[in-house]
PDB file of N, CA and C in Angstrom:
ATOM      1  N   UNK A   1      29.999  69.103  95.306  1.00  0.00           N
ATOM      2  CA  UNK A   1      30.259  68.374  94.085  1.00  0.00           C
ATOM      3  C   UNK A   1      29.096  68.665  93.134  1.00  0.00           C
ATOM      4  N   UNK A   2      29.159  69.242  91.379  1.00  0.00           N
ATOM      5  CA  UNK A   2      28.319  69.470  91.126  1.00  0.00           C
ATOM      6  C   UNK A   2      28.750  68.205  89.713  1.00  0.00           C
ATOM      7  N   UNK A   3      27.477  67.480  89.278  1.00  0.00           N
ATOM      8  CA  UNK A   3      27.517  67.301  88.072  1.00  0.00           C
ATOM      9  C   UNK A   3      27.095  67.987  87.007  1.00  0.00           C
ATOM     10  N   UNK A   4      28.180  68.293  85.785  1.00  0.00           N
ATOM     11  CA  UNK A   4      28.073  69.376  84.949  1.00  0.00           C
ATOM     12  C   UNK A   4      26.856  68.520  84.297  1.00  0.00           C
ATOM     13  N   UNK A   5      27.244  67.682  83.694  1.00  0.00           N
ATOM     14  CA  UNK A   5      26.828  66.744  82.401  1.00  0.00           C
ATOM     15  C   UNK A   5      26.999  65.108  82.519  1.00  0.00           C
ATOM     16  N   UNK A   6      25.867  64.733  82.303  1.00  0.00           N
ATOM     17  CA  UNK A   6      25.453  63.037  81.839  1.00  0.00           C
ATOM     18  C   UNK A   6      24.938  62.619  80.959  1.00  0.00           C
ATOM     19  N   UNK A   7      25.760  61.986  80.065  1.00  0.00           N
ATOM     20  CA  UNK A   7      25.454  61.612  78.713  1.00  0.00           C
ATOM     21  C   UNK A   7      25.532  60.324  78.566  1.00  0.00           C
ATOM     22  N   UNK A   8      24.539  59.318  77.736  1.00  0.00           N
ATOM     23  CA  UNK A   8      25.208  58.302  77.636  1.00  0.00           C
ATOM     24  C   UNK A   8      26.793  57.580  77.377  1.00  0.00           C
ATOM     25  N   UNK A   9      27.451  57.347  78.309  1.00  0.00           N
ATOM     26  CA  UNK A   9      29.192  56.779  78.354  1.00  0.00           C
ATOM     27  C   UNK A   9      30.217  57.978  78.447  1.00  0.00           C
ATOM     28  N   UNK A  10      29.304  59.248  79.193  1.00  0.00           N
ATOM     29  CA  UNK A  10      30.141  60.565  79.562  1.00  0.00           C
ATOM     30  C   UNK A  10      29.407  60.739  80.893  1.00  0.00           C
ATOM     31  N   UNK A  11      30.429  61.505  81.838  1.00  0.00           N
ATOM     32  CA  UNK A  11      29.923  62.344  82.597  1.00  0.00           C
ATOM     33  C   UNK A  11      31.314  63.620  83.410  1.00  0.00           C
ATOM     34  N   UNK A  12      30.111  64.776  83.666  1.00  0.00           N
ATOM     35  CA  UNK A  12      31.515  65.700  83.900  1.00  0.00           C
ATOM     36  C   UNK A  12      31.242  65.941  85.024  1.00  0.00           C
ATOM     37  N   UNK A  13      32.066  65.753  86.201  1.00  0.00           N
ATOM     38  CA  UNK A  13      31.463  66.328  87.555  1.00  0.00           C
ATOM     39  C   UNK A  13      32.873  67.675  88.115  1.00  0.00           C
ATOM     40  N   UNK A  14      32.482  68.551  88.602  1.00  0.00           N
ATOM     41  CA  UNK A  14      32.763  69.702  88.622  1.00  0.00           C
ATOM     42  C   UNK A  14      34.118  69.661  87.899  1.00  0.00           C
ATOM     43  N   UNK A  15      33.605  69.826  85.764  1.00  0.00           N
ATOM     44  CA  UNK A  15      33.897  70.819  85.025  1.00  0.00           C
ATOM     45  C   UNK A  15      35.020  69.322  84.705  1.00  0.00           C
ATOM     46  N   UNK A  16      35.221  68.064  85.208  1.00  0.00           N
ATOM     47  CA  UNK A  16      36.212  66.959  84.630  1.00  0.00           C
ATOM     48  C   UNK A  16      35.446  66.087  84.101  1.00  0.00           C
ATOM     49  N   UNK A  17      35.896  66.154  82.617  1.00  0.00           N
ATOM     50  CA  UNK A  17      34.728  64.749  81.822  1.00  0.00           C
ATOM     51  C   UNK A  17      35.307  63.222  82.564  1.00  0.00           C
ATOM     52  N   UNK A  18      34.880  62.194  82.305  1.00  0.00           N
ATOM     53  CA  UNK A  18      35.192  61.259  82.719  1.00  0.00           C
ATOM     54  C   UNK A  18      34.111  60.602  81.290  1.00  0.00           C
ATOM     55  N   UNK A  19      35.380  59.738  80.874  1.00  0.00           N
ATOM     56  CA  UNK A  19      34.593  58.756  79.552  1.00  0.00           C
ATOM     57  C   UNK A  19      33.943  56.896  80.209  1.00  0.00           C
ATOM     58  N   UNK A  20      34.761  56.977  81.078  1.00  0.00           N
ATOM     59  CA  UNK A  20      34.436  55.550  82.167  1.00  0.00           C
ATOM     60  C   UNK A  20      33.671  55.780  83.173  1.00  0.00           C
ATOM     61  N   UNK A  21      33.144  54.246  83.744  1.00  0.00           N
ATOM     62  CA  UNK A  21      32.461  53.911  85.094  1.00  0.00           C
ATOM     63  C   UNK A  21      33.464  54.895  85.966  1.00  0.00           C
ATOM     64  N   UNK A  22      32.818  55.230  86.953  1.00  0.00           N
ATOM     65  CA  UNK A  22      33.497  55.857  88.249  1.00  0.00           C
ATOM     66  C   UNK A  22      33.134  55.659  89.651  1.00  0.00           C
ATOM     67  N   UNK A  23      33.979  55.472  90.424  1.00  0.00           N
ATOM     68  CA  UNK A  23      33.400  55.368  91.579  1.00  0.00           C
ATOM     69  C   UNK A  23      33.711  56.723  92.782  1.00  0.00           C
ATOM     70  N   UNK A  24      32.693  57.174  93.203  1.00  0.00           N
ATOM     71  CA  UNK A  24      33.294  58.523  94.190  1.00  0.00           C
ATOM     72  C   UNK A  24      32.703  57.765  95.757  1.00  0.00           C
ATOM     73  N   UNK A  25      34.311  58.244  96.457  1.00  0.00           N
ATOM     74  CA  UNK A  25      34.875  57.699  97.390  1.00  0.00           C
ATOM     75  C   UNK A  25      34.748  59.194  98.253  1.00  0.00           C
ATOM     76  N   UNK A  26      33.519  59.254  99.338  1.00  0.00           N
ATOM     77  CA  UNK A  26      34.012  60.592 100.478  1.00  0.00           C
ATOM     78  C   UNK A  26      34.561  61.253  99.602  1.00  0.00           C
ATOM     79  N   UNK A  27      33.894  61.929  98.221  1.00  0.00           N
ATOM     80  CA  UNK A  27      34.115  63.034  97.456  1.00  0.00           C
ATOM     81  C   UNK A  27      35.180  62.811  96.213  1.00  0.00           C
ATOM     82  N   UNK A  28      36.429  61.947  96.432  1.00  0.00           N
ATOM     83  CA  UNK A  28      36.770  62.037  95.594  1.00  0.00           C
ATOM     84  C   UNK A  28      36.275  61.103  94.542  1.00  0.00           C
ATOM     85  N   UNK A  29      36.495  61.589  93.282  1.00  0.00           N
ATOM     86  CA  UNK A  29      36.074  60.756  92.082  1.00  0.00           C
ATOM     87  C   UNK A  29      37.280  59.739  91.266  1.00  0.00           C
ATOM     88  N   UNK A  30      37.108  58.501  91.075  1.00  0.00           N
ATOM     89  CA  UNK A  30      37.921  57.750  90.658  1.00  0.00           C
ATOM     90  C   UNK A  30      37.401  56.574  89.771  1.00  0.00           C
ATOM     91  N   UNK A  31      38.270  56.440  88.412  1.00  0.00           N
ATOM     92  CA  UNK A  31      37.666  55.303  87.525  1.00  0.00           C
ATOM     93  C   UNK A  31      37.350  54.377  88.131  1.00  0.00           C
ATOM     94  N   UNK A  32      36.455  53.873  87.730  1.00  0.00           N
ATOM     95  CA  UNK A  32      35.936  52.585  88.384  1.00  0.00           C
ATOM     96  C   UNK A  32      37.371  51.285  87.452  1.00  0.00           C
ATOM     97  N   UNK A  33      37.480  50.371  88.642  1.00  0.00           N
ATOM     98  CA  UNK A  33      38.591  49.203  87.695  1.00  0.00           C
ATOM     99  C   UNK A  33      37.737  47.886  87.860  1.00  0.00           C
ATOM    100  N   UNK A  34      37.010  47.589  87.063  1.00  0.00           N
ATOM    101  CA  UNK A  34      35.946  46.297  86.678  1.00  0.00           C
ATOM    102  C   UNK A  34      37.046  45.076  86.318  1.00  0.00           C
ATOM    103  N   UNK A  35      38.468  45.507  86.168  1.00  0.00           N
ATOM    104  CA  UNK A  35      39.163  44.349  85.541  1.00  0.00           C
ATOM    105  C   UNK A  35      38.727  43.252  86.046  1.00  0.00           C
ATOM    106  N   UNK A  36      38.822  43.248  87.354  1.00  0.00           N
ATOM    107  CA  UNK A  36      38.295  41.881  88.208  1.00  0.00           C
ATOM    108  C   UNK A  36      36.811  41.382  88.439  1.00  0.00           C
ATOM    109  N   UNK A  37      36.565  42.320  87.358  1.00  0.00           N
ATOM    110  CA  UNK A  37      35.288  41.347  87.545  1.00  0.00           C
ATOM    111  C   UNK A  37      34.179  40.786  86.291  1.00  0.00           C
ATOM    112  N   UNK A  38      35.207  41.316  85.494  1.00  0.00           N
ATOM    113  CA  UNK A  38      34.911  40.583  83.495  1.00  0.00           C
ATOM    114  C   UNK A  38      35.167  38.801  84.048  1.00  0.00           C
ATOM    115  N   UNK A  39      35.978  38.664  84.518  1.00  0.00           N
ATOM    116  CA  UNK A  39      36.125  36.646  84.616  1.00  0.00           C
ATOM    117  C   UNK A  39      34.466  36.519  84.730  1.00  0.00           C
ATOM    118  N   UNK A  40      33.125  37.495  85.260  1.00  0.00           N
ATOM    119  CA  UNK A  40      32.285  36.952  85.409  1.00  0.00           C
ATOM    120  C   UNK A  40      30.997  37.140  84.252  1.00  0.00           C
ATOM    121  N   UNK A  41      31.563  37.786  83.190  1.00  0.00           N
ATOM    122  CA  UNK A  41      30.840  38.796  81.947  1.00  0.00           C
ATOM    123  C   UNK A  41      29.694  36.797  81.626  1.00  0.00           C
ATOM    124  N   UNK A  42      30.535  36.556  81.681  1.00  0.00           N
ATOM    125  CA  UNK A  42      29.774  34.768  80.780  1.00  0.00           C
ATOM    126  C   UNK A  42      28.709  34.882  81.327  1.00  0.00           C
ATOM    127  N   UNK A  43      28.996  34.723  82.843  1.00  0.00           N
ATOM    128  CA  UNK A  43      27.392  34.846  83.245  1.00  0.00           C
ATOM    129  C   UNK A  43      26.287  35.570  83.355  1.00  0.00           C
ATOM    130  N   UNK A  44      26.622  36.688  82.960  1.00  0.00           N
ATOM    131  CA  UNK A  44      25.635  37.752  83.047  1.00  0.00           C
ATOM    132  C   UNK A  44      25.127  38.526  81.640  1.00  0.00           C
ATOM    133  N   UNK A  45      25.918  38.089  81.117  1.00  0.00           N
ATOM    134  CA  UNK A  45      26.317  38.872  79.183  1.00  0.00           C
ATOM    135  C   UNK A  45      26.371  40.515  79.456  1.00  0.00           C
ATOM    136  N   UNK A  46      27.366  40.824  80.883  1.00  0.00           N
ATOM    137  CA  UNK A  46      27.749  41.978  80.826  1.00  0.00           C
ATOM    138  C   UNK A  46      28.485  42.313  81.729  1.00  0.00           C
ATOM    139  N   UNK A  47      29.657  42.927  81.987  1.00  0.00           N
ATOM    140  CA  UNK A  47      30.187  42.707  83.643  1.00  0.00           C
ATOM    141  C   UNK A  47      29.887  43.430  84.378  1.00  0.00           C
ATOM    142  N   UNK A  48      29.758  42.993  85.432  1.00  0.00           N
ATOM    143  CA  UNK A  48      29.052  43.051  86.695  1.00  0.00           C
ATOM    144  C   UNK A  48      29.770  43.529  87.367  1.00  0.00           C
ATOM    145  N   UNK A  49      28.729  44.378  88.920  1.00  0.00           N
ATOM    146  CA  UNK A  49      29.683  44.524  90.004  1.00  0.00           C
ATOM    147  C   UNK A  49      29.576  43.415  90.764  1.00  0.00           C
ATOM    148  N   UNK A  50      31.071  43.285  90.760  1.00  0.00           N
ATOM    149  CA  UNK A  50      31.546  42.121  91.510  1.00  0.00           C
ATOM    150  C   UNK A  50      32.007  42.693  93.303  1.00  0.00           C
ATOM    151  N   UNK A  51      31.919  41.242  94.207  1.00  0.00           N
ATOM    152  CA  UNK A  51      32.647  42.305  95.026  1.00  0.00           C
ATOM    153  C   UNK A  51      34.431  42.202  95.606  1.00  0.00           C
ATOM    154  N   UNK A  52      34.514  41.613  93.731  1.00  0.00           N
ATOM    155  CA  UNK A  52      36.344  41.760  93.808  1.00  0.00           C
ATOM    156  C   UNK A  52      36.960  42.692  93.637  1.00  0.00           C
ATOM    157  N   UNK A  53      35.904  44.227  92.852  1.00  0.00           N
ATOM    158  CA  UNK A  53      36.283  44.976  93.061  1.00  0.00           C
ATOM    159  C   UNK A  53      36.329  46.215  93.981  1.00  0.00           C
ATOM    160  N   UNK A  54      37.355  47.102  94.102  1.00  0.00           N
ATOM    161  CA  UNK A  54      37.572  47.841  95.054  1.00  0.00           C
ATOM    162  C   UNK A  54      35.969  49.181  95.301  1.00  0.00           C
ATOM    163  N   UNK A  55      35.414  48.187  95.978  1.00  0.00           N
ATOM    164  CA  UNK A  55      33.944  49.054  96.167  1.00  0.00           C
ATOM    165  C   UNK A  55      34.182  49.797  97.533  1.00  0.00           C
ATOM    166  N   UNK A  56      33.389  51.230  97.269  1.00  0.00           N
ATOM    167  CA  UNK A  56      33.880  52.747  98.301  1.00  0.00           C
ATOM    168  C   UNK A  56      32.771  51.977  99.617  1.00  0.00           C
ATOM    169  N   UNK A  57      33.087  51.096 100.366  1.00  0.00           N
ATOM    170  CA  UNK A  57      32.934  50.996 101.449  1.00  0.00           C
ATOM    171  C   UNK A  57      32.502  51.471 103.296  1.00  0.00           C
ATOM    172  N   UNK A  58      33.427  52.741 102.855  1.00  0.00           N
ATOM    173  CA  UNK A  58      33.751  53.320 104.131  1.00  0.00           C
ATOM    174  C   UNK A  58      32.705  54.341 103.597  1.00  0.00           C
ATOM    175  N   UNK A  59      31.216  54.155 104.294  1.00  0.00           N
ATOM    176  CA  UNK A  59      30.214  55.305 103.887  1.00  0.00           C
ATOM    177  C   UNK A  59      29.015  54.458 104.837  1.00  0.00           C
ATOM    178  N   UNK A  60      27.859  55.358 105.078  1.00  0.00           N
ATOM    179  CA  UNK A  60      26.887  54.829 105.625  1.00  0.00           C
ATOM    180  C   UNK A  60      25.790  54.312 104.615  1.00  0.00           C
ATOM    181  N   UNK A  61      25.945  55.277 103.310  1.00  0.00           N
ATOM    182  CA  UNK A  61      24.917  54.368 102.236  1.00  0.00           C
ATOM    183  C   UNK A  61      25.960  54.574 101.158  1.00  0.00           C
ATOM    184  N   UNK A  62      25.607  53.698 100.248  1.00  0.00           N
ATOM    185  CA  UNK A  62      26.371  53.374  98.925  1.00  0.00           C
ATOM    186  C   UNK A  62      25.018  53.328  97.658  1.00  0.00           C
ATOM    187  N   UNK A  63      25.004  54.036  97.166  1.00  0.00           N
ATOM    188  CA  UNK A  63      24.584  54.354  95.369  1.00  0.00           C
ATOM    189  C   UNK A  63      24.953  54.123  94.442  1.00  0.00           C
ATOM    190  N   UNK A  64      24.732  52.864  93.923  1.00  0.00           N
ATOM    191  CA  UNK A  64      25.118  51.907  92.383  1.00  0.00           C
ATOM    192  C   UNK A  64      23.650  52.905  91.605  1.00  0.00           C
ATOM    193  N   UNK A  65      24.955  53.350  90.968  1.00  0.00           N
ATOM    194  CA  UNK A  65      23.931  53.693  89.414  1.00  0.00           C
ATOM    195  C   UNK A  65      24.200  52.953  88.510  1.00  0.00           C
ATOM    196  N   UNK A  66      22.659  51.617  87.844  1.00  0.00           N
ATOM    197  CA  UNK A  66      22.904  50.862  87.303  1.00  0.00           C
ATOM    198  C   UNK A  66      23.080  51.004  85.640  1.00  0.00           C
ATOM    199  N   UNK A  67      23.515  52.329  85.182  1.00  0.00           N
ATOM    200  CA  UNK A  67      23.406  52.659  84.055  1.00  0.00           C
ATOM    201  C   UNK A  67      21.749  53.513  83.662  1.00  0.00           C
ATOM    202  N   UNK A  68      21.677  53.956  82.313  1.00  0.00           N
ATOM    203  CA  UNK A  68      20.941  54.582  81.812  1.00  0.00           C
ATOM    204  C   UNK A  68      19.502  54.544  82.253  1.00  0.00           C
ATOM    205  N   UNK A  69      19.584  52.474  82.070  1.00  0.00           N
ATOM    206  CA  UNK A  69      18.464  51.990  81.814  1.00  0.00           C
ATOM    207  C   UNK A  69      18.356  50.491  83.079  1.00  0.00           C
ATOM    208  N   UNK A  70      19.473  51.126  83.650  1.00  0.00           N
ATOM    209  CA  UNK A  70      19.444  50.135  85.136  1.00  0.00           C
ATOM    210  C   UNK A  70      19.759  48.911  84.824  1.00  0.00           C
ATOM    211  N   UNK A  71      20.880  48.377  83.574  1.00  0.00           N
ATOM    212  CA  UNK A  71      21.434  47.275  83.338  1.00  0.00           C
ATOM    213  C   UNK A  71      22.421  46.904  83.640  1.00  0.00           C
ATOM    214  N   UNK A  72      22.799  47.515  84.738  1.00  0.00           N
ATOM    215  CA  UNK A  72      23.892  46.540  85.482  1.00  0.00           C
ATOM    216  C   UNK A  72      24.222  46.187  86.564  1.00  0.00           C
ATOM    217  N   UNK A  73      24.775  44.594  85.854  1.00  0.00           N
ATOM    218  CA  UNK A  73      24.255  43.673  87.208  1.00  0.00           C
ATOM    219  C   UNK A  73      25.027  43.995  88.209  1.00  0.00           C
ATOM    220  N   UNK A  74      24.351  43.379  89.715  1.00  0.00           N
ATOM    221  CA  UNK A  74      25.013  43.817  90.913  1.00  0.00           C
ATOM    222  C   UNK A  74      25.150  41.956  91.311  1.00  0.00           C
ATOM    223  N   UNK A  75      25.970  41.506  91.710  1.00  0.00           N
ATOM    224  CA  UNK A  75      26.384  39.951  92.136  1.00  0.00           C
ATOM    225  C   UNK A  75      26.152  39.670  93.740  1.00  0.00           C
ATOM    226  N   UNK A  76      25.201  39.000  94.141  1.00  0.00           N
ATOM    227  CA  UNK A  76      24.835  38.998  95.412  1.00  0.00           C
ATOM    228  C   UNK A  76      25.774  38.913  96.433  1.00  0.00           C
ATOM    229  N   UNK A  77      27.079  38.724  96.342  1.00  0.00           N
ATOM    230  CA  UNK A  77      28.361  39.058  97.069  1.00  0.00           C
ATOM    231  C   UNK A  77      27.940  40.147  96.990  1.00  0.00           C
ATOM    232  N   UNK A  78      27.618  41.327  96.368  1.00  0.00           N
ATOM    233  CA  UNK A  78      28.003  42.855  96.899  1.00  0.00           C
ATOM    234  C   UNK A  78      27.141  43.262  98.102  1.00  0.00           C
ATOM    235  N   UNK A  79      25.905  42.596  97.665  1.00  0.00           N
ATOM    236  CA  UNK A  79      24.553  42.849  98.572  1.00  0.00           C
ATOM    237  C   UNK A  79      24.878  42.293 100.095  1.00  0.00           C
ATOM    238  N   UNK A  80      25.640  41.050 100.011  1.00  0.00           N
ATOM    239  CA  UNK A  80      26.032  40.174 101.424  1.00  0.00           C
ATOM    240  C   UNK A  80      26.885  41.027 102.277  1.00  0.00           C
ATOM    241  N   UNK A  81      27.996  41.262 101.566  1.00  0.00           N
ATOM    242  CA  UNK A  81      28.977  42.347 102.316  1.00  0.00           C
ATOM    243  C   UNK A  81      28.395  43.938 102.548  1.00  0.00           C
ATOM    244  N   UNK A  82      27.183  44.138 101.944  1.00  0.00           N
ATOM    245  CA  UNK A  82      26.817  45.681 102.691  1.00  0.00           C
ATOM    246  C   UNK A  82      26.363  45.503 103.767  1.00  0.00           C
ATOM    247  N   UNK A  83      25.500  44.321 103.753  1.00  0.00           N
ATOM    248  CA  UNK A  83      24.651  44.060 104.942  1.00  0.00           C
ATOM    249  C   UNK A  83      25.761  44.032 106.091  1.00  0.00           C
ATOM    250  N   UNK A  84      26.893  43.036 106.164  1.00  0.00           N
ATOM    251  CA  UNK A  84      27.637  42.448 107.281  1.00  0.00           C
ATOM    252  C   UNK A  84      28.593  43.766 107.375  1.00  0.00           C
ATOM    253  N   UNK A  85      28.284  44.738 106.811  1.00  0.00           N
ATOM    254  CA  UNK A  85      29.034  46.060 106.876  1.00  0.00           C
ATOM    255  C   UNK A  85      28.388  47.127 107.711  1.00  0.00           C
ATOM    256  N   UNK A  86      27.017  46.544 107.756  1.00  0.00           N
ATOM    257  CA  UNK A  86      25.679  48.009 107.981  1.00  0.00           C
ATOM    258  C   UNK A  86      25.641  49.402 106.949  1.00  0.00           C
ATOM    259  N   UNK A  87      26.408  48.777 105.708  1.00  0.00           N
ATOM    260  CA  UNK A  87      25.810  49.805 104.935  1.00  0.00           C
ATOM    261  C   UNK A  87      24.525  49.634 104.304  1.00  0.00           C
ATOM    262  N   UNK A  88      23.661  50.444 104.344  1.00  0.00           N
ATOM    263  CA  UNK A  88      22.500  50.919 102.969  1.00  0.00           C
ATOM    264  C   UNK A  88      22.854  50.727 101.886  1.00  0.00           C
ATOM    265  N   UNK A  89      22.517  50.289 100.639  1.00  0.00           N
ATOM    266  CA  UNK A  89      22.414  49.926  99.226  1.00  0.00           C
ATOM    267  C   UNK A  89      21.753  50.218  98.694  1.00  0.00           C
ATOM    268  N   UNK A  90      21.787  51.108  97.408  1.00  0.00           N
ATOM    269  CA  UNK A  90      20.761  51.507  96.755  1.00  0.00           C
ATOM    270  C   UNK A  90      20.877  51.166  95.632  1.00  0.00           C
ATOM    271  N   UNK A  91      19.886  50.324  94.680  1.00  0.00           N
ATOM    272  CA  UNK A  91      20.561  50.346  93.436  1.00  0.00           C
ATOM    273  C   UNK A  91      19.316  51.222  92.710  1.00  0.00           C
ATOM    274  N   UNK A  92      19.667  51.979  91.443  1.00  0.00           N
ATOM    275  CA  UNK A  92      19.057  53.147  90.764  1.00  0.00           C
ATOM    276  C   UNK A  92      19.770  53.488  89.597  1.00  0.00           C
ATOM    277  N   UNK A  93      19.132  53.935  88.348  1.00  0.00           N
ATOM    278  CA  UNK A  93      19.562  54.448  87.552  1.00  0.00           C
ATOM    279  C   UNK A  93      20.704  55.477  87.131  1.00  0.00           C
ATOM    280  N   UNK A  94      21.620  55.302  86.812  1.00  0.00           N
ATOM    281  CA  UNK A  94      22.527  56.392  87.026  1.00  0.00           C
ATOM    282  C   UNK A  94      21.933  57.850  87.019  1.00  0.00           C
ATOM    283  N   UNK A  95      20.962  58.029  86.295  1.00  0.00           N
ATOM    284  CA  UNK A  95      20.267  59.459  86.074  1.00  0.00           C
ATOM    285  C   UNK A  95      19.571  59.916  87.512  1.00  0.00           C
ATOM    286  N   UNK A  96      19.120  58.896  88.119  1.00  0.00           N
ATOM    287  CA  UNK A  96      18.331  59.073  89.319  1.00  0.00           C
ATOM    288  C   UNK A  96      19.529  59.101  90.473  1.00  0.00           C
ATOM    289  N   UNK A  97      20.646  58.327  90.320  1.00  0.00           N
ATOM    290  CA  UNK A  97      21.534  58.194  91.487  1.00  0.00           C
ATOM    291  C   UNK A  97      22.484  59.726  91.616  1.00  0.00           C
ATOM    292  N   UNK A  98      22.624  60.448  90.351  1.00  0.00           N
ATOM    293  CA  UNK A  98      23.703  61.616  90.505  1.00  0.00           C
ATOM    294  C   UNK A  98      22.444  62.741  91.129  1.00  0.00           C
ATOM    295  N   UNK A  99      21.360  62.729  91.560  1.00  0.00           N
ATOM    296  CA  UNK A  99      20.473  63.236  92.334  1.00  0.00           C
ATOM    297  C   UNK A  99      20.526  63.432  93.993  1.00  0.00           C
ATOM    298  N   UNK A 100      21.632  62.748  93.918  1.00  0.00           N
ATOM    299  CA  UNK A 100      22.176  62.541  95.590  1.00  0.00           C
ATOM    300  C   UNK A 100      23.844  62.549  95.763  1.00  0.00           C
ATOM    301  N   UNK A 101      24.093  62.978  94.632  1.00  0.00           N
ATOM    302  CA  UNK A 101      25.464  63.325  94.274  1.00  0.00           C
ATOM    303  C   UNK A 101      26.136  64.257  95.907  1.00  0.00           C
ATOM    304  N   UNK A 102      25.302  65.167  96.559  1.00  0.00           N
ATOM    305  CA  UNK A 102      25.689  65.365  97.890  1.00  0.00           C
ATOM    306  C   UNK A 102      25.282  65.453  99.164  1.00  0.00           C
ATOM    307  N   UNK A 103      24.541  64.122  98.906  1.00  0.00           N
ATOM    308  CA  UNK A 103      24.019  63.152 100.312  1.00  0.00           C
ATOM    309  C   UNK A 103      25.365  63.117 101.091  1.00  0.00           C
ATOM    310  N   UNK A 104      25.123  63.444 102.541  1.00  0.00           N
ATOM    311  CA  UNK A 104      26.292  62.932 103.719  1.00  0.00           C
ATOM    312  C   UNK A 104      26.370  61.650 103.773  1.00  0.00           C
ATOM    313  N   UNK A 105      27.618  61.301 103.772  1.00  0.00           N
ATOM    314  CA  UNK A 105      27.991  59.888 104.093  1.00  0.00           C
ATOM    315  C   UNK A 105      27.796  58.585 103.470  1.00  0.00           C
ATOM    316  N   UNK A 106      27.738  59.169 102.071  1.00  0.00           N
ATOM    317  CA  UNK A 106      27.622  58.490 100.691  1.00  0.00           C
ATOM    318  C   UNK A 106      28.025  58.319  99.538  1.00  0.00           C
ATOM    319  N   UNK A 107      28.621  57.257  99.254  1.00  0.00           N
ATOM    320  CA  UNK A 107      29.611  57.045  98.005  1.00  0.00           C
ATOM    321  C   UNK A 107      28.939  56.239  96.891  1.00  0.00           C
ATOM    322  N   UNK A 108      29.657  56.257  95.976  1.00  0.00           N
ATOM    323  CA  UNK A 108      28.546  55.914  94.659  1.00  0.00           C
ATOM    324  C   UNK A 108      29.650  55.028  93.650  1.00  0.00           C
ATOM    325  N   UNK A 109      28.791  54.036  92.996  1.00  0.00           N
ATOM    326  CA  UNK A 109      29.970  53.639  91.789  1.00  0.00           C
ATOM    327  C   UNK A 109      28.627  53.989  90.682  1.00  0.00           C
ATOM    328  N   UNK A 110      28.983  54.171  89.688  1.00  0.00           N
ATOM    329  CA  UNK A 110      28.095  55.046  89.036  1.00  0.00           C
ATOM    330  C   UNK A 110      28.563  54.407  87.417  1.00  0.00           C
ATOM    331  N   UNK A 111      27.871  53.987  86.823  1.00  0.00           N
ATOM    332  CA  UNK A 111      28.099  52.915  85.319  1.00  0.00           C
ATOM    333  C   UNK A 111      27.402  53.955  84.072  1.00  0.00           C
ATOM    334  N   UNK A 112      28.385  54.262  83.162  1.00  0.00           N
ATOM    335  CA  UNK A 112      27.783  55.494  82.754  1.00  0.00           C
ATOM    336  C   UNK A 112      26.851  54.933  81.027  1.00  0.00           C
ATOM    337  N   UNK A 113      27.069  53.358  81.182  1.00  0.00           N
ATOM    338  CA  UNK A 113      26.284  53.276  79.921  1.00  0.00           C
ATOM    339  C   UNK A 113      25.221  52.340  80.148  1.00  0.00           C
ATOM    340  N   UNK A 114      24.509  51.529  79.056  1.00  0.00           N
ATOM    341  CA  UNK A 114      23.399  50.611  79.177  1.00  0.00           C
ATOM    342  C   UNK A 114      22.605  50.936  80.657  1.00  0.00           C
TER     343      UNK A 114
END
């Protein structure tokens, strides 16, 4: 998997732009769907990963890129369920997280702005 390009609220990973959050799942790449988890924007003044949404699970570590500038929030539900999962958690800048773009056994939700 190569990333072409990361731009603030772009990214192209081998040669497909993507204008949204994404999450890559054991390689494949897929929009991230936050719908479920704006009900929680009030509290944070931004939405968050929640863990209502469909987070890539099935991996031994998981890589939240928290945006540009590492502003986005992670909801301590996500942190509870890695643990009782035995996954690793990393949270990191999106710029720093596509640096491991092909780490074994690692999936990423990856926030491509703030």
């Amino acid at each position: 998997m190569t990333v072409n390009d990361l731009s603030f609220g772009s990214i192209t990973i081998d040669g497909e732009t993507y204008d949204k959050d994404v999450i890559i799942d054991n390689g494949s790449v897929k929009k991230r769907k936050k719908a479920e988890s704006k009900k929680y924007r009030e509290m944070f003044g931004h939405t968050p990963l929640s863990s209502d949404e469909n987070i890539p699970w099935k991996c031994k570590y998981l890589i939240i890129g928290a945006g540009h500038s590492s502003s986005l929030p992670v909801m301590d539900e996500v942190y509870n369920i890695a643990t009782r999962k035995g996954v690793e958690m990393a949270i990191m800048s999106t710029p720093e997280a596509i640096k491991h773009i092909n780490n074994p056994h690692t999936n990423f939700v990856l926030h491509l702005t703030c």
